[in-house]
Protein backbone atom coordinates (compact mmCIF):
# COMPACT_ATOMS: atom_id res chain seq x y z
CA UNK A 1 0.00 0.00 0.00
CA UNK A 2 2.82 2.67 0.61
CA UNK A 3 4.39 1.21 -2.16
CA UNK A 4 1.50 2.71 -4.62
CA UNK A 5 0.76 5.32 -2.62
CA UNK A 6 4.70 6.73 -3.35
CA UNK A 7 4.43 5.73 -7.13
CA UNK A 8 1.16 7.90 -7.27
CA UNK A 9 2.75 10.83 -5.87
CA UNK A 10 5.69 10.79 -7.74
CA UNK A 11 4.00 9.82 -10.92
CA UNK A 12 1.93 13.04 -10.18
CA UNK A 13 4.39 15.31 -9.42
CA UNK A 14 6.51 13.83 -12.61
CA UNK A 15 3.78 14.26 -15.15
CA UNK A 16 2.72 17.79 -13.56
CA UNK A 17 6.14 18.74 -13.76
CA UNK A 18 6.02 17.65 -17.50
CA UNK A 19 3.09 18.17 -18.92
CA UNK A 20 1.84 21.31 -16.61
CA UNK A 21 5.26 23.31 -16.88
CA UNK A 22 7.86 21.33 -19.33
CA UNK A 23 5.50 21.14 -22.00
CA UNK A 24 3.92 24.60 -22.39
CA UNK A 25 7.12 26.04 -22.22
CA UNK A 26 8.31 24.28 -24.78
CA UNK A 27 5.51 24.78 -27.17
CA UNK A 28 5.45 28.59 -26.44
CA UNK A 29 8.80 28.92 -26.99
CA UNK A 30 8.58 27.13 -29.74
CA UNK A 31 5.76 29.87 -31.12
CA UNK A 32 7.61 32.41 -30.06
CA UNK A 33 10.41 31.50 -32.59
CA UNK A 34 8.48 30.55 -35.57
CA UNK A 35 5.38 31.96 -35.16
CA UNK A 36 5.74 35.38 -33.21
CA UNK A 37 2.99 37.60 -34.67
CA UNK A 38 0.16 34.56 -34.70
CA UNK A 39 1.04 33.86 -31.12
CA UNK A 40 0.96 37.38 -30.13
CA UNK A 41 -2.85 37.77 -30.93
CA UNK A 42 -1.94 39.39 -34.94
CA UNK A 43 -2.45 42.73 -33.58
CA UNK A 44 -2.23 45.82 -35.16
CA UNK A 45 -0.40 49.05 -34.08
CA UNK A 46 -0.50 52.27 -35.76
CA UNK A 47 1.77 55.14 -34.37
CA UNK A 48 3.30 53.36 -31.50
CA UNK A 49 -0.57 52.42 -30.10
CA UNK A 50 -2.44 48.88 -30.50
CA UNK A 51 -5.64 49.44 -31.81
CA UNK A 52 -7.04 46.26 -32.76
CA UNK A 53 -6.21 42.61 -34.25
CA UNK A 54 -6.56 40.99 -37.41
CA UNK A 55 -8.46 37.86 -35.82
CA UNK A 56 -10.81 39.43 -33.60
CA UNK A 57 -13.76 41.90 -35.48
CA UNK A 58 -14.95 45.12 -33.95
CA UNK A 59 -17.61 47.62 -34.47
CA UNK A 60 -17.71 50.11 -36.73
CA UNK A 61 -21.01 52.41 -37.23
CA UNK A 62 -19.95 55.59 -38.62
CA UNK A 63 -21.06 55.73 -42.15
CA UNK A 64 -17.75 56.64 -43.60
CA UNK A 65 -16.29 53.17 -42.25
CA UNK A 66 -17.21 49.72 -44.02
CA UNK A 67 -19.09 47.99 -41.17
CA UNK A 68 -18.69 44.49 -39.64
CA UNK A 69 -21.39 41.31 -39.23
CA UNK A 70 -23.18 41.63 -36.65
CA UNK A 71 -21.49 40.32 -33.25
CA UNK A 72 -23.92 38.72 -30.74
CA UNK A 73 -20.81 38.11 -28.24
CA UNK A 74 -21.64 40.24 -24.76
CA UNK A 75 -22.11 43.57 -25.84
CA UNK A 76 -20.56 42.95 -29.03
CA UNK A 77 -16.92 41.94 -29.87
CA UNK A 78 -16.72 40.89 -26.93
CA UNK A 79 -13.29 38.21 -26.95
CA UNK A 80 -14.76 37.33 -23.34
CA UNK A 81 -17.88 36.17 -24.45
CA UNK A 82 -17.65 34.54 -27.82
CA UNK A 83 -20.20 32.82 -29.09
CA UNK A 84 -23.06 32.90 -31.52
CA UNK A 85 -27.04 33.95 -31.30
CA UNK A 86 -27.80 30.01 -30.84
CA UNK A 87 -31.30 30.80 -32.33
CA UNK A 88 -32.39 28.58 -34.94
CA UNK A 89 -33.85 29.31 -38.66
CA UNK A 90 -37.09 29.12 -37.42
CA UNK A 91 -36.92 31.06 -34.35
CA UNK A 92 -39.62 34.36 -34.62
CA UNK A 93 -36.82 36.46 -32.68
CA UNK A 94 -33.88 35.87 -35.18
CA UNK A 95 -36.70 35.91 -38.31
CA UNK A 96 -37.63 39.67 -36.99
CA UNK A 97 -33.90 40.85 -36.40
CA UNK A 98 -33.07 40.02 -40.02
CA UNK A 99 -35.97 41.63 -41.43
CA UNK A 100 -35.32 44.66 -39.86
CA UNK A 101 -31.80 44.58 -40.58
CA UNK A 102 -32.22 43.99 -43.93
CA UNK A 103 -34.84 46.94 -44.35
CA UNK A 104 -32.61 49.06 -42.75
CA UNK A 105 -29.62 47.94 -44.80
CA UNK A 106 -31.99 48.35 -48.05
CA UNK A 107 -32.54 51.58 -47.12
CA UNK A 108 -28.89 52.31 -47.67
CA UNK A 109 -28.75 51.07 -51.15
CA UNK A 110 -32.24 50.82 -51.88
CA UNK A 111 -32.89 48.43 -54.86
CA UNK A 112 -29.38 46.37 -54.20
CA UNK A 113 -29.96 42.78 -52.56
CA UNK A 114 -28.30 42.54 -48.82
CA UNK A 115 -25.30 39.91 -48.40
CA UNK A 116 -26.49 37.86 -45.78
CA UNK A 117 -23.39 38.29 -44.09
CA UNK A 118 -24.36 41.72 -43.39
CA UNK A 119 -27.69 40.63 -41.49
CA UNK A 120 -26.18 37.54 -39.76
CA UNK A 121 -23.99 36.54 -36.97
CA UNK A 122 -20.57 34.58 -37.23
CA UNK A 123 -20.73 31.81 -35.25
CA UNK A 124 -18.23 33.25 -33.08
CA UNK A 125 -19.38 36.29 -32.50
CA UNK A 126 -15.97 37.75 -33.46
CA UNK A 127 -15.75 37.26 -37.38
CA UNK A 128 -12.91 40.31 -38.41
CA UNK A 129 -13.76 39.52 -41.80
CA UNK A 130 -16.83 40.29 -44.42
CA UNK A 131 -17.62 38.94 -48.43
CA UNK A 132 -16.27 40.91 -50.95
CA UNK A 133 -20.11 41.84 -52.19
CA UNK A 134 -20.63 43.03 -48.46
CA UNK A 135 -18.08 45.58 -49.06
CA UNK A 136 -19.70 46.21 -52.98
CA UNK A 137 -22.97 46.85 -50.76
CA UNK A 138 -21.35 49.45 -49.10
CA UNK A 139 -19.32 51.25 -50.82
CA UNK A 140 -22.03 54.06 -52.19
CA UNK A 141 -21.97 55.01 -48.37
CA UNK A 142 -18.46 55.30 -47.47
CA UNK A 143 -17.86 57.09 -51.01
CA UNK A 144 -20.24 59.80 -50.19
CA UNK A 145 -19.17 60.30 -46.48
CA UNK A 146 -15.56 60.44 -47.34
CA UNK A 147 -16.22 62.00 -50.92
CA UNK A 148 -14.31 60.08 -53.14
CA UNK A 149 -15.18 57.86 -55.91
CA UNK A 150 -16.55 54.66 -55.31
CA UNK A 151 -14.15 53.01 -58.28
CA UNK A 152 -11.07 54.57 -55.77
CA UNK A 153 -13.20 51.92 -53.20
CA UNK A 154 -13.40 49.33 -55.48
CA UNK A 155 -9.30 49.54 -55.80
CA UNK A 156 -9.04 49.48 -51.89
CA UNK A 157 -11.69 46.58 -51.11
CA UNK A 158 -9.55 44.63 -53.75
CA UNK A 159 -6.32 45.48 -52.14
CA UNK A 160 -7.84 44.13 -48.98
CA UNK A 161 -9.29 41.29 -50.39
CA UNK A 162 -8.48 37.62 -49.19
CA UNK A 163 -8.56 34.85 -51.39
CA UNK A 164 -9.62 31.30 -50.48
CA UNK A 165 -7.26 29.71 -48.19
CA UNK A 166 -4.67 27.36 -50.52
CA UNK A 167 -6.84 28.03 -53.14
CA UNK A 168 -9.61 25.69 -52.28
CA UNK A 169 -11.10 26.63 -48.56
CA UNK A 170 -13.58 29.17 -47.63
CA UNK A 171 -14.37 31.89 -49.74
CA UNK A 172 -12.76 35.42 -50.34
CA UNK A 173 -12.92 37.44 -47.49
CA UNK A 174 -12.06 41.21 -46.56
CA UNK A 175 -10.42 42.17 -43.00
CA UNK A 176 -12.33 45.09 -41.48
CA UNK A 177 -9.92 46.49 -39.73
CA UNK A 178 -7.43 46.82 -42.07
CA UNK A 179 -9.30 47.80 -44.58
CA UNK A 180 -10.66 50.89 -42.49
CA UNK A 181 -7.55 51.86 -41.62
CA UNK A 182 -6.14 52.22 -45.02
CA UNK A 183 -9.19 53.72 -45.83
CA UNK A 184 -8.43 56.77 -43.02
CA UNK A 185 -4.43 56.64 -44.41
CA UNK A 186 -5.44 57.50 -48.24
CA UNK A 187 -8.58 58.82 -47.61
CA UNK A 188 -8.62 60.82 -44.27
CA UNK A 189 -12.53 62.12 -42.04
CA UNK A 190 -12.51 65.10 -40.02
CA UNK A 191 -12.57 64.54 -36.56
CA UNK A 192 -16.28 65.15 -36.51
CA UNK A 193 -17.22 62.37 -38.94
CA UNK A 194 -15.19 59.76 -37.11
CA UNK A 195 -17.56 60.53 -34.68
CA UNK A 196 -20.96 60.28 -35.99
């Protein structure tokens, strides 16, 4: 009986040692090396200040800003609380939100049909990306509110624009956040517009 009760403890302590400190230092160590940027979180910094990263999504609302989906995560982007609307197809609550999103959306750019991504959720709440014909949708609205052409757009969203993954997985996609802050390099609001 002590016997086992001393190869327990040690065996504890041995594969706590290794597998609760040996381990993750190796493997973050390892990231560190090869993989510095991904294992930092991909953020962003613009004049010395972090304002975002490329793999979490955040709001945008002004109209001279190409907006995100729709986050359903806490408050909204919210890295703490990621997760979808969990409502089904059929559910009268999500049904309502989407029609009323999508009127409002029509509104914009009456007579255009709405990408669904720009009615719908990501699944985690936290998508930092939208479909290039999201970014189509919006581009008579950020053209006017920054008063340029929407063909200069059109060059920017393609600049920004992601390709499927190896050529084969998931579809082209455009990154938000980058693509909004190109958009104030080349292309700079007054103080007061960033605002609205």
């Amino acid at each position: 009986m002590k016997k086992n009760l001393v190869t327990a403890i040690l065996m504890t302590l041995a594969t706590t040692i290794l597998l609760g400190i040996i381990y993750p230092l190796v493997v973050t160590g390892i990231a560190q090396v090869l993989f510095r940027e991904k294992a930092n979180g991909q953020l962003i910094e613009v004049n010395g200040k972090i304002v975002g990263s490329r793999i979490i999504g955040q709001a945008f609302s002004a109209p001279g800003y190409f907006h995100p989906r729709l986050s359903i995560a806490g408050n909204g982007y919210d890295a703490t609380s990621s997760n979808g609307s969990q409502l089904g197809p059929t559910n009268q609550k999500l049904i309502d939100r989407v029609k009323n999103d999508t009127a409002a959306a029509q509104a914009e750019n009456p007579g255009t049909p709405v990408p669904v991504d720009l009615v719908t959720a990501s699944a985690s709440g936290l998508d930092p990306h939208i479909t290039p014909a999201s970014a189509a949708f919006q581009r008579p609205r950020v053209a006017k509110a920054r008063g340029i052409s929407e063909e200069q757009l059109r060059q920017l969203v393609a600049k920004h624009t992601e390709g499927r993954q190896w050529g084969f997985l998931g579809e082209p996609r455009v990154n938000i956040l980058e693509l909004n802050l190109d958009l104030d390099r080349q292309f700079p609001l007054s103080k007061q517009a960033k605002a609205e």
